[in-house]
Protein backbone atom coordinates (compact mmCIF):
# COMPACT_ATOMS: atom_id res chain seq x y z
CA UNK A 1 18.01 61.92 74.19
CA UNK A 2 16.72 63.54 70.89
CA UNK A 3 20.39 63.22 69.44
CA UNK A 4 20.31 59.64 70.64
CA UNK A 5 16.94 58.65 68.62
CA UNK A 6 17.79 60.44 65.42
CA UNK A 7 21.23 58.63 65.24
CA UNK A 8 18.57 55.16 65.35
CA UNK A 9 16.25 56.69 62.99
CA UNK A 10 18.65 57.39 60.91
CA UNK A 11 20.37 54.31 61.40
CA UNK A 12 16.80 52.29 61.06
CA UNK A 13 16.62 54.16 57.81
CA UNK A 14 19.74 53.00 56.39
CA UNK A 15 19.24 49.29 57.52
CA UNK A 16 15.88 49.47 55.56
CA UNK A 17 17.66 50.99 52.65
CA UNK A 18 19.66 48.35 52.54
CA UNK A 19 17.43 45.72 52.63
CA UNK A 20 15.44 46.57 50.30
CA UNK A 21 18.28 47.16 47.86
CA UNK A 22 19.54 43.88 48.39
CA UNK A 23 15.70 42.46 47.64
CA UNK A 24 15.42 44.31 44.93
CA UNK A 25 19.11 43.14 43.30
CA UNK A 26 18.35 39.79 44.02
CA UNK A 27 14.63 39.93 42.08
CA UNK A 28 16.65 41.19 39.08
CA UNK A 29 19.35 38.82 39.43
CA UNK A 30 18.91 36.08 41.33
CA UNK A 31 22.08 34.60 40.69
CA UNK A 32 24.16 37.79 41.83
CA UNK A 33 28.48 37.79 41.72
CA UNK A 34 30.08 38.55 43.96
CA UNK A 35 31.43 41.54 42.22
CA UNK A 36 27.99 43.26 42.24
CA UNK A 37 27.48 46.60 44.16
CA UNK A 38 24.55 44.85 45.56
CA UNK A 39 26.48 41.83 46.84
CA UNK A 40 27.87 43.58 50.30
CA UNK A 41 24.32 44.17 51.49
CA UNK A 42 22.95 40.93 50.36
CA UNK A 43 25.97 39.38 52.42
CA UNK A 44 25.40 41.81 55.96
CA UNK A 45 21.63 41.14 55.54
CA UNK A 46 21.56 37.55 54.92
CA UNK A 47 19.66 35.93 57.88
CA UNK A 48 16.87 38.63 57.23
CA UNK A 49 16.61 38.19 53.53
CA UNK A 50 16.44 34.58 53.68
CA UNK A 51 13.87 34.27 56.04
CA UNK A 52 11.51 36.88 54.18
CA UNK A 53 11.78 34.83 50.79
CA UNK A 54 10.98 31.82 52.28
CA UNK A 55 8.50 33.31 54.20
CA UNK A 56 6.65 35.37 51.45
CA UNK A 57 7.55 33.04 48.20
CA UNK A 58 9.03 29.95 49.33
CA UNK A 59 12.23 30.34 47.81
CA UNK A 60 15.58 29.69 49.02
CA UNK A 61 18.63 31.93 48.86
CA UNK A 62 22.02 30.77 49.35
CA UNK A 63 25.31 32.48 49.91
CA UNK A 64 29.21 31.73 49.42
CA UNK A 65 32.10 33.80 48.48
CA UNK A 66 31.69 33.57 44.73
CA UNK A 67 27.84 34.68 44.52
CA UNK A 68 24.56 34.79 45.86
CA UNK A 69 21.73 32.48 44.66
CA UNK A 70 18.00 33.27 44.68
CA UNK A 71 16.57 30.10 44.04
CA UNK A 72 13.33 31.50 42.14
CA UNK A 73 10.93 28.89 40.78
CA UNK A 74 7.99 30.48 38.56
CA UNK A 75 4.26 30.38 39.43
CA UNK A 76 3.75 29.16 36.08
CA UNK A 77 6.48 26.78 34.77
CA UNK A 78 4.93 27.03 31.41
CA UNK A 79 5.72 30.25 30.61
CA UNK A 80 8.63 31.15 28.00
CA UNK A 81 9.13 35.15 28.33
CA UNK A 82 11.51 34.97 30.20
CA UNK A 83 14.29 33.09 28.36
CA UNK A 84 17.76 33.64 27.85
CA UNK A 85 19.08 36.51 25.50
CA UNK A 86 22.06 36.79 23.61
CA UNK A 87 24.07 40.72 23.55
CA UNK A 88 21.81 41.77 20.76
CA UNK A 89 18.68 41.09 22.98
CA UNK A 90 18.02 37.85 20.57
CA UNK A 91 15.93 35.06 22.86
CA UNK A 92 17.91 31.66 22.37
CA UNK A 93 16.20 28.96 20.52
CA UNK A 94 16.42 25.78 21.18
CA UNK A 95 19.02 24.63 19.75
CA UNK A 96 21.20 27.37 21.36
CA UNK A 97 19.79 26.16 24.67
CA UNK A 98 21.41 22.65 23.60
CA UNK A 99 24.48 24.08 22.83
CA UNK A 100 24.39 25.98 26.11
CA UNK A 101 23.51 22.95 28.49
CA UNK A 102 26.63 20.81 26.76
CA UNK A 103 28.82 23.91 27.46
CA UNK A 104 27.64 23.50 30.78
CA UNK A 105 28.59 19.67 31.00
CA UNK A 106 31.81 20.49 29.66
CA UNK A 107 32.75 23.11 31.96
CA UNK A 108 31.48 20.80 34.90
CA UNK A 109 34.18 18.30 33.61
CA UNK A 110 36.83 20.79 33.13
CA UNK A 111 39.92 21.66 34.35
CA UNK A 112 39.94 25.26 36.29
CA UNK A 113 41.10 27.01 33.29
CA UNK A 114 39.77 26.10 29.72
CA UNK A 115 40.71 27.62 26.02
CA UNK A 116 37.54 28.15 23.67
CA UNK A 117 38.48 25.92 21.22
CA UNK A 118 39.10 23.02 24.25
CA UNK A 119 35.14 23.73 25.21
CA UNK A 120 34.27 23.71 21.47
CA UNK A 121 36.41 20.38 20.78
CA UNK A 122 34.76 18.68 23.90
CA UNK A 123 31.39 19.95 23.32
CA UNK A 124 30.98 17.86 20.01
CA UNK A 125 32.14 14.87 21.18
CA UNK A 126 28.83 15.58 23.78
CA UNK A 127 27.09 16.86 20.48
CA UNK A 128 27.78 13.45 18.66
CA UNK A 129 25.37 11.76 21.20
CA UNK A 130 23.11 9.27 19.28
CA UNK A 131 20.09 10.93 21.22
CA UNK A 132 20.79 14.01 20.09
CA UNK A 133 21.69 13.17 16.38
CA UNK A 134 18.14 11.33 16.11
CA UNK A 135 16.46 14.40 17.56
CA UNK A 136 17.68 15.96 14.78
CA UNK A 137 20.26 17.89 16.50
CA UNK A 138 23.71 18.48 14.50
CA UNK A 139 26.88 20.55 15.76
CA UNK A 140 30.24 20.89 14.11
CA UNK A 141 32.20 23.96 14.08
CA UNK A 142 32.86 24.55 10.44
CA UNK A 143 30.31 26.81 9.49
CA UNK A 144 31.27 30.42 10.94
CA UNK A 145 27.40 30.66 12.42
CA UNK A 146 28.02 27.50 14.35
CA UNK A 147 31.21 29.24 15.97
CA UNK A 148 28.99 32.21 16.54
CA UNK A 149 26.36 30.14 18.43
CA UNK A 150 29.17 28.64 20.68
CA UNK A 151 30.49 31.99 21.26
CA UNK A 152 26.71 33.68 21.55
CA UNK A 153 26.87 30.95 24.57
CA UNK A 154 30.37 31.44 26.21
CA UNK A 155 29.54 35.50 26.33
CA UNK A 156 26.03 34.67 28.49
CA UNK A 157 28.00 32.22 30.69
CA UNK A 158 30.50 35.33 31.42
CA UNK A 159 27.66 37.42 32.33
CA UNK A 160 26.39 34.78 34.38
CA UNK A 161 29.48 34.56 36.39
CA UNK A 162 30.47 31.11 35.31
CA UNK A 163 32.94 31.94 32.93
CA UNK A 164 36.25 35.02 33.73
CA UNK A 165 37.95 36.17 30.43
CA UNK A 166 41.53 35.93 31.30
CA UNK A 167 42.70 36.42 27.60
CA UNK A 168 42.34 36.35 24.30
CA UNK A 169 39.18 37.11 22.38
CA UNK A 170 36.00 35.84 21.38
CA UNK A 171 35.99 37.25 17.86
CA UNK A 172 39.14 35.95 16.65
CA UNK A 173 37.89 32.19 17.36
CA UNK A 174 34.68 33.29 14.88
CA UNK A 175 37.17 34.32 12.47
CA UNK A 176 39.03 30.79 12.73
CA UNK A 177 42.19 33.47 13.66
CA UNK A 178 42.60 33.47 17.34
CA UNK A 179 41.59 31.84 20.66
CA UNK A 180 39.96 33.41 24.28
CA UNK A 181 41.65 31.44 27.31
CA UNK A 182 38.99 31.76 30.48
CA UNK A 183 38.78 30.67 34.19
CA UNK A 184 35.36 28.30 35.67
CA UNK A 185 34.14 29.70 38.36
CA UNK A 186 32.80 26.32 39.58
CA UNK A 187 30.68 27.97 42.69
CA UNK A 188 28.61 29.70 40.21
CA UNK A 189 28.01 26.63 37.44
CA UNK A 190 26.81 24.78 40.17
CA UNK A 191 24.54 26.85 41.53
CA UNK A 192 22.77 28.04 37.81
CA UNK A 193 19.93 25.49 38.09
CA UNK A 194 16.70 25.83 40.23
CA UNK A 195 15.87 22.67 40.45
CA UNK A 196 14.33 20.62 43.97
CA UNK A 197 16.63 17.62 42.80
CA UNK A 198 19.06 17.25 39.88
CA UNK A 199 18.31 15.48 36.72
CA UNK A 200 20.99 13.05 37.52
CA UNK A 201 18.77 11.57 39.93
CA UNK A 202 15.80 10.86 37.89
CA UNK A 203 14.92 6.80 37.45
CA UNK A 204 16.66 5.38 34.37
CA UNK A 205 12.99 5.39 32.69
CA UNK A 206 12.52 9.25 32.77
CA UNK A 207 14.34 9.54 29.14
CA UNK A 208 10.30 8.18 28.36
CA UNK A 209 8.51 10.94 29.82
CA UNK A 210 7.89 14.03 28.27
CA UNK A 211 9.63 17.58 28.66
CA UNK A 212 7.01 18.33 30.64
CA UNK A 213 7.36 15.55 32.50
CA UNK A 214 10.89 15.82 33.15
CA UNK A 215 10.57 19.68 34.43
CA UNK A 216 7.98 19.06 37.00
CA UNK A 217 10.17 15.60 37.97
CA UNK A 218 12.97 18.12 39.13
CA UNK A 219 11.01 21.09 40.21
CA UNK A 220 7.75 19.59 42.12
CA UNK A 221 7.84 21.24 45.48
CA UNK A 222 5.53 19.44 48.64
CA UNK A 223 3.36 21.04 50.82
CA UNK A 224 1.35 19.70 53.81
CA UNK A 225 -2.32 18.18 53.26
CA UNK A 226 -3.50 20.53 55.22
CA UNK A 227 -5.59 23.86 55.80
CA UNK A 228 -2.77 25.86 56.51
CA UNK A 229 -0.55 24.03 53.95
CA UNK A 230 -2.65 24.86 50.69
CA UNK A 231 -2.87 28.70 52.28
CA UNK A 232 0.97 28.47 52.53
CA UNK A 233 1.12 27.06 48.67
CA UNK A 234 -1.34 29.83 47.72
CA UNK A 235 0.33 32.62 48.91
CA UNK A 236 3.80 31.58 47.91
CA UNK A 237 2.41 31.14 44.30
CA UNK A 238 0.75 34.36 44.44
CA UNK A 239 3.96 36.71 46.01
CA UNK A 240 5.94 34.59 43.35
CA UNK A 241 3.18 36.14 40.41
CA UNK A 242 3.51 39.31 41.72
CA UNK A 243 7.01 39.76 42.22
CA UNK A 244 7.44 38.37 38.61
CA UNK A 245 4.77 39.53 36.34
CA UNK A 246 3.81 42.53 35.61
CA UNK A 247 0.12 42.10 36.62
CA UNK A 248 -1.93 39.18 38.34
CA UNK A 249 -5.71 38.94 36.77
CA UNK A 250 -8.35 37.28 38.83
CA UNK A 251 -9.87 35.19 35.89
CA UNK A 252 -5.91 33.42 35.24
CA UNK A 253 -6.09 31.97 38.86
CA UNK A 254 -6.51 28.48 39.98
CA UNK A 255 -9.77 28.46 42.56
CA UNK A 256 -7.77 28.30 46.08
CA UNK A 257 -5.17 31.07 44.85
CA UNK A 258 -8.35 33.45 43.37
CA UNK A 259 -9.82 32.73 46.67
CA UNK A 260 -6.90 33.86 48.79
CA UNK A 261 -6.12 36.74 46.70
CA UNK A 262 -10.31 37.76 47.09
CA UNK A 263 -9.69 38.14 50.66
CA UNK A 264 -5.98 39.00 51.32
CA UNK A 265 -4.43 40.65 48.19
CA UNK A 266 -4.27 43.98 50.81
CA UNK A 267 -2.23 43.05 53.25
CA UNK A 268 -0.47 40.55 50.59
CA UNK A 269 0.30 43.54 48.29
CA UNK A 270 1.01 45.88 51.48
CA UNK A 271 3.88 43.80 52.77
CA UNK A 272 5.90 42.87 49.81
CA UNK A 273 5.37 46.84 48.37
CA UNK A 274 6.86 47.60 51.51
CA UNK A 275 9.80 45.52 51.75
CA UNK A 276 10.29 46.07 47.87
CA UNK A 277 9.81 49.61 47.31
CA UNK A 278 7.46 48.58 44.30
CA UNK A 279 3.89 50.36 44.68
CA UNK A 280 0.77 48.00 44.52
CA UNK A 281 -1.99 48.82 42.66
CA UNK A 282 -5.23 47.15 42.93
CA UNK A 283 -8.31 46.69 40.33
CA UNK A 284 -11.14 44.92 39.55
CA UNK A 285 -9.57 42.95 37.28
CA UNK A 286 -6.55 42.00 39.42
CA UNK A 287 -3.27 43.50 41.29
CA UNK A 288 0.03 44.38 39.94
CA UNK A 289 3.03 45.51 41.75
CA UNK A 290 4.52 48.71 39.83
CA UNK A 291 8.28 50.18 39.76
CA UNK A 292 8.50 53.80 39.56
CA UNK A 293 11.63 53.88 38.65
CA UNK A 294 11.22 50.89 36.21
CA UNK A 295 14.14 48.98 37.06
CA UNK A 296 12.85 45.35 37.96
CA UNK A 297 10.92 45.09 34.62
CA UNK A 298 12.34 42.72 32.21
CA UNK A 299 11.03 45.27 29.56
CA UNK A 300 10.59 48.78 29.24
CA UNK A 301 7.64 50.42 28.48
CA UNK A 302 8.08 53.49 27.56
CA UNK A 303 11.55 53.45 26.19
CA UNK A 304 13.73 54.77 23.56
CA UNK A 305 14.14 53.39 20.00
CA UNK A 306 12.14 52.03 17.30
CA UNK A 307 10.63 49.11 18.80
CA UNK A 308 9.77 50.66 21.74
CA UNK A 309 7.61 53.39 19.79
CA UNK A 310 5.83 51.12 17.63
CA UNK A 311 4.60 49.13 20.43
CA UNK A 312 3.18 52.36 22.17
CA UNK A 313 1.43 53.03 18.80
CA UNK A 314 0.17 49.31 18.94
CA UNK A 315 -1.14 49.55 22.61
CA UNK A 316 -3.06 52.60 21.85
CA UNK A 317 -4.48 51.35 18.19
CA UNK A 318 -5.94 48.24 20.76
CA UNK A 319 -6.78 49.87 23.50
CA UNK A 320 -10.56 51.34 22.21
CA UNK A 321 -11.24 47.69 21.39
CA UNK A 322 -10.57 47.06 25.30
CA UNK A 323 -12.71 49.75 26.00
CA UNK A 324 -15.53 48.59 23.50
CA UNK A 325 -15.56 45.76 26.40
CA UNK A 326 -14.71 47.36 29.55
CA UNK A 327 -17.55 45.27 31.40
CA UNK A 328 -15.21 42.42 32.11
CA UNK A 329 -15.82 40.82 28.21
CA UNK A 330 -12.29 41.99 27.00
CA UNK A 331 -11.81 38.17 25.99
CA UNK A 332 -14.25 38.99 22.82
CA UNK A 333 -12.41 41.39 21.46
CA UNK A 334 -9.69 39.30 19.71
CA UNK A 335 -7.48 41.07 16.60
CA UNK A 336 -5.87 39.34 13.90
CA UNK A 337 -2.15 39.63 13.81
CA UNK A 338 -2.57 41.06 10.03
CA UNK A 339 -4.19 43.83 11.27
CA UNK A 340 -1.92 45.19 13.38
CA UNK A 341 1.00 44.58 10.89
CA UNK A 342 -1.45 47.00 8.42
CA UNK A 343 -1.48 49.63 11.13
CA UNK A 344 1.97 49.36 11.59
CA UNK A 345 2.17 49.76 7.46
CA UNK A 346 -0.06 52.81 7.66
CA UNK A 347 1.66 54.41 10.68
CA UNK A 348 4.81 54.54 8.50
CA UNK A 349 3.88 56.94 6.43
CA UNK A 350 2.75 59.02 9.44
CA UNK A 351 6.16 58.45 11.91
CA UNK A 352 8.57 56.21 9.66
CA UNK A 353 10.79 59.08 9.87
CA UNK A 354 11.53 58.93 13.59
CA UNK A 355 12.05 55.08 12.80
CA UNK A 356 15.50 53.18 12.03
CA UNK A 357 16.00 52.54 8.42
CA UNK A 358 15.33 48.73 8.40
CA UNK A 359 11.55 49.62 10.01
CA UNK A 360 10.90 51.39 6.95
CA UNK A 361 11.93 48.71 4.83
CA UNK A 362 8.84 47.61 2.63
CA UNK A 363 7.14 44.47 4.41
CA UNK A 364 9.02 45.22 7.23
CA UNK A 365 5.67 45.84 8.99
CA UNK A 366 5.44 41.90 9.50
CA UNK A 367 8.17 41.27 11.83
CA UNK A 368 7.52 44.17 13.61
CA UNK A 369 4.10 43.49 14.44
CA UNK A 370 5.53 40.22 15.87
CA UNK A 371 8.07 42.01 18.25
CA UNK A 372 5.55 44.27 19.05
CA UNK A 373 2.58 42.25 20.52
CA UNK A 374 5.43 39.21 21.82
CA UNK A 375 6.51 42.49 24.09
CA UNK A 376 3.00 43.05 25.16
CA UNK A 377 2.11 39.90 25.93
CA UNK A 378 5.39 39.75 28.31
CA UNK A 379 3.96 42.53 29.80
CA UNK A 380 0.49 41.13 30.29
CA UNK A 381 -1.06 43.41 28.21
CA UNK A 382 -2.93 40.77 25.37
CA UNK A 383 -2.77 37.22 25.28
CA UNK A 384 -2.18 35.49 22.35
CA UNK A 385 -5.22 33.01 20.91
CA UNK A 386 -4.01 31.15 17.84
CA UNK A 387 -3.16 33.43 15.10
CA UNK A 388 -5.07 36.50 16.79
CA UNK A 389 -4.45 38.33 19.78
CA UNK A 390 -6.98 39.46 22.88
CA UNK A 391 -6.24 43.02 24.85
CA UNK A 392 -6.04 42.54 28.52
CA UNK A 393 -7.17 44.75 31.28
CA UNK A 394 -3.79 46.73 32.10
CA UNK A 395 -3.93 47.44 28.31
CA UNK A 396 -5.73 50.72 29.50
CA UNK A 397 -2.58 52.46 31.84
CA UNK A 398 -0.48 52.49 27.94
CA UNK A 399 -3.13 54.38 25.70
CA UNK A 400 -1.26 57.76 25.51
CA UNK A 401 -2.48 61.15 24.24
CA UNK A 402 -0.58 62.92 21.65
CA UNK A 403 3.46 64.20 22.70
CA UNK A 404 4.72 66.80 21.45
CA UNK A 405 8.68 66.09 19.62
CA UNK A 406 11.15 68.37 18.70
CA UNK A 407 12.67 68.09 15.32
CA UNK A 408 16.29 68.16 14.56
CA UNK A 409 14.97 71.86 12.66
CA UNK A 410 13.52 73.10 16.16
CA UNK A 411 10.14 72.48 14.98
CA UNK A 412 7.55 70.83 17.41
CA UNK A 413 5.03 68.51 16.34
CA UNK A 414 2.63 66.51 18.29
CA UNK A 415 2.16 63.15 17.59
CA UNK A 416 0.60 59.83 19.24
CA UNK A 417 2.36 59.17 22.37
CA UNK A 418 6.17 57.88 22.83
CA UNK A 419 9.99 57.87 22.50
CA UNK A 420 11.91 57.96 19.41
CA UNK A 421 15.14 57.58 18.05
C-alpha cells in the first residue's frame, strides 16, 4: 500500500511539474513552436491549461501541430514596453513595424516557399500604397539600411516561427551579393495576432478613426452587465497585471479592480503563485508576483554588462528620494532626467573602468541615462512625468549595499552594488 501511494505521489508530482512548466513556457512565449522543449507538455496538458487561463485571465489558448497560441491581451493596451526587438535587443520603431506588417501581407499571399528578394520585390509594391506615401512612409531597397530593416524583420519572423531558413543567407542579400530561400509556416502567420476580430472586418469608415480607435475596434472583449460579470472582468484584468508586470500598485487601479484586489489579492495571488511557481509578495503599496529564478522577466535586474550596472547605480542614487517619502507621497519626489545623466557622468570616474568603452565615451552619459530609467520604468520602478521621472514603491527591493569585485590583479574592492563586465 505504501509502495502504491508513493508511485501517485510521485506521479502527482510530476503531473504538477509539468504543468506548471508548460504555464510558465507559454507566459514567456505565448506563441510557442512546435519545436520547443516545452511544446510536449503544453500538448499532454492541454484541456487543463486551457481551462485555467480562461478561468484566471480570460485568455484563450489554442493548439495544432505547428505551435501553440496563448492568446494574451494586456490589462493596459496602452502600454509600449513590451514591443518587438531586433537580435541586438533594438525595440522596432515604427516604421519597422510597417515594414513588418507588409511582410506579413506578403507572406499571407505567398506561395509555400518564398526567396528574400521575392518578399522584398512584393513588399514595395504594398509599400507604394498612396496611404502610406501620404503618411509619410517611403520604402525602396536601394539604400543598404533599408535592406537591413527588411532583413532586421525576416530574422524576428524566423524566431517567431513564421518563417524556416531552408538556404541561403541573410547577409549576402544586405550586401546586394546573395539571396536566403525560406519556407511559410502558414499555421503560425495566422495565428500571430491577438485580436477578438480581424481588421478585415472593420466597417469601410474605420480608416477615420484613430489608432486608438482601431485597436480597441479589434480587441474589445464583452462581459455580462452583471454583478458577477464586472467581478469576472476584474479579476481577469488583475491575474492578466500580475502575470505581466512586474508589480501591481493600488493607486494605478480603476475603482472596481482596486476594490477586488482590497479584498481578494490573497487568495488571487495564492492560486496563480501556485500554479506558476512565481512567489507573491504583498505590500502596502500593491502585490507583485516574483521569479526566483528570474526567467519570466522581460528584463533582468541584476544582470551582467554595462547597462545592467549603471541602472543598479541609478536605482540606488533614487532610492533615498523614495525614502524621503516613504508615507505613501513618493509621487512628489520627481527627478529631472539631467540629473541622473550627471550622476551617471560622475559615477564614471568612480566605475568607468568596469564599463564597455563606448560608456566612457564623453557625453555618453546622455543616452545612457535614457536606457537606464526606460528599463526601470519597464520594471515598474519610476514612472515617467514629462521630462522628469517619479520613483515608485518597489524602487526600495534594488537599493544595494556595497559588493565586493575582484580585479583582473586579484585585488578586491568594494563598490556600490552590481554586475560588471
Amino acid at each position: 500500500m505504501n509502495d502504491t501511494r508513493s508511485v501517485q505521489d510521485a506521479l502527482t508530482r510530476q503531473r504538477d511539474e509539468e504543468r506548471r512548466s508548460a504555464l510558465r513556457a507559454l507566459l514567456l512565449r505565448p506563441l510557442l513552436r512546435s519545436d520547443a522543449r516545452a511544446f510536449a507538455n503544453v500538448r499532454r496538458h492541454i484541456d487543463y491549461l486551457r481551462d485555467w487561463f480562461a478561468r484566471e485571465a480570460g485568455w484563450s489558448l489554442h493548439l495544432d501541430r505547428d505551435c501553440a497560441r496563448l492568446y494574451k491581451r494586456p490589462a493596459d493596451p496602452d502600454d509600449a514596453s513590451r514591443g518587438a526587438t531586433d537580435s541586438q535587443g533594438r525595440e522596432f520603431d515604427r516604421r519597422r513595424y510597417t515594414v513588418f506588417c507588409l511582410a506579413c501581407a506578403v507572406l499571407d499571399r505567398a506561395d509555400p516557399q518564398i526567396t528574400l528578394r521575392t518578399l522584398g520585390e512584393k513588399l514595395l509594391l504594398l509599400a507604394g500604397d498612396p496611404d502610406l506615401i501620404d503618411a509619410g512612409f517611403t520604402f525602396t531597397l536601394e539604400a543598404n539600411h533599408e535592406r537591413r530593416e527588411l532583413v532586421a524583420v525576416c530574422r524576428y519572423l524566423l524566431d517567431l516561427g513564421v518563417l524556416v531558413r531552408v538556404a541561403g543567407d541573410e547577409d549576402g542579400f544586405v550586401q546586394q551579393s546573395g539571396d536566403a530561400l525560406y519556407d511559410i509556416q502558414r499555421r503560425v502567420l495566422a495565428a500571430l495576432l491577438a485580436v477578438t476580430r480581424g481588421p478585415s472586418s472593420l466597417p469601410a469608415d474605420a480608416l477615420t478613426l484613430t489608432l486608438p480607435q482601431r485597436r480597441a475596434a479589434i480587441s474589445e472583449e464583452f462581459a455580462p452587465d452583471s454583478d458577477e460579470g464586472r467581478r469576472s472582468a476584474a479579476r481577469h484584468h488583475l491575474a492578466r497585471r500580475l502575470l505581466d508586470d512586474p508589480v501591481v500598485y493600488f493607486d494605478d487601479l480603476e475603482t472596481d479592480a482596486h476594490a477586488y484586489l482590497q479584498s481578494q489579492r490573497g487568495p488571487l495571488a495564492a492560486r496563480l503563485a501556485e500554479a506558476t511557481g512565481l512567489v507573491a509578495e504583498q505590500r502596502a503599496e500593491g502585490v507583485a508576483l516574483i521569479d526566483p529564478d528570474g526567467e519570466l522577466t522581460d528584463i533582468a535586474l541584476p544582470a551582467d554588462g554595462t547597462a545592467a550596472h549603471i541602472t543598479l547605480l541609478v536605482a540606488e542614487h533614487l532610492s533615498p528620494r523614495l525614502r524621503d517619502h516613504g508615507d505613501g507621497h513618493a509621487a512628489k519626489a520627481e527627478i529631472g532626467i539631467d540629473e541622473v545623466a550627471a550622476f551617471i557622468r560622475a559615477a564614471a570616474l568612480r566605475f568607468g573602468r568596469y564599463w564597455n568603452k563606448a560608456a566612457r565615451e564623453p557625453g555618453a552619459e546622455h543616452e545612457l541615462a535614457r536606457d537606464a530609467l526606460t528599463r526601470l520604468a519597464q520594471l515598474r520602478l519610476v514612472r515617467r512625468s514629462g521630462q522628469c521621472i517619479v520613483p515608485l514603491p518597489a524602487l526600495a527591493r534594488f537599493a544595494l549595499g556595497d559588493t565586493t569585485v575582484k580585479g583582473a590583479d586579484g585585488a578586491r574592492e568594494k563598490v556600490q552594488g552590481g554586475l560588471f563586465d
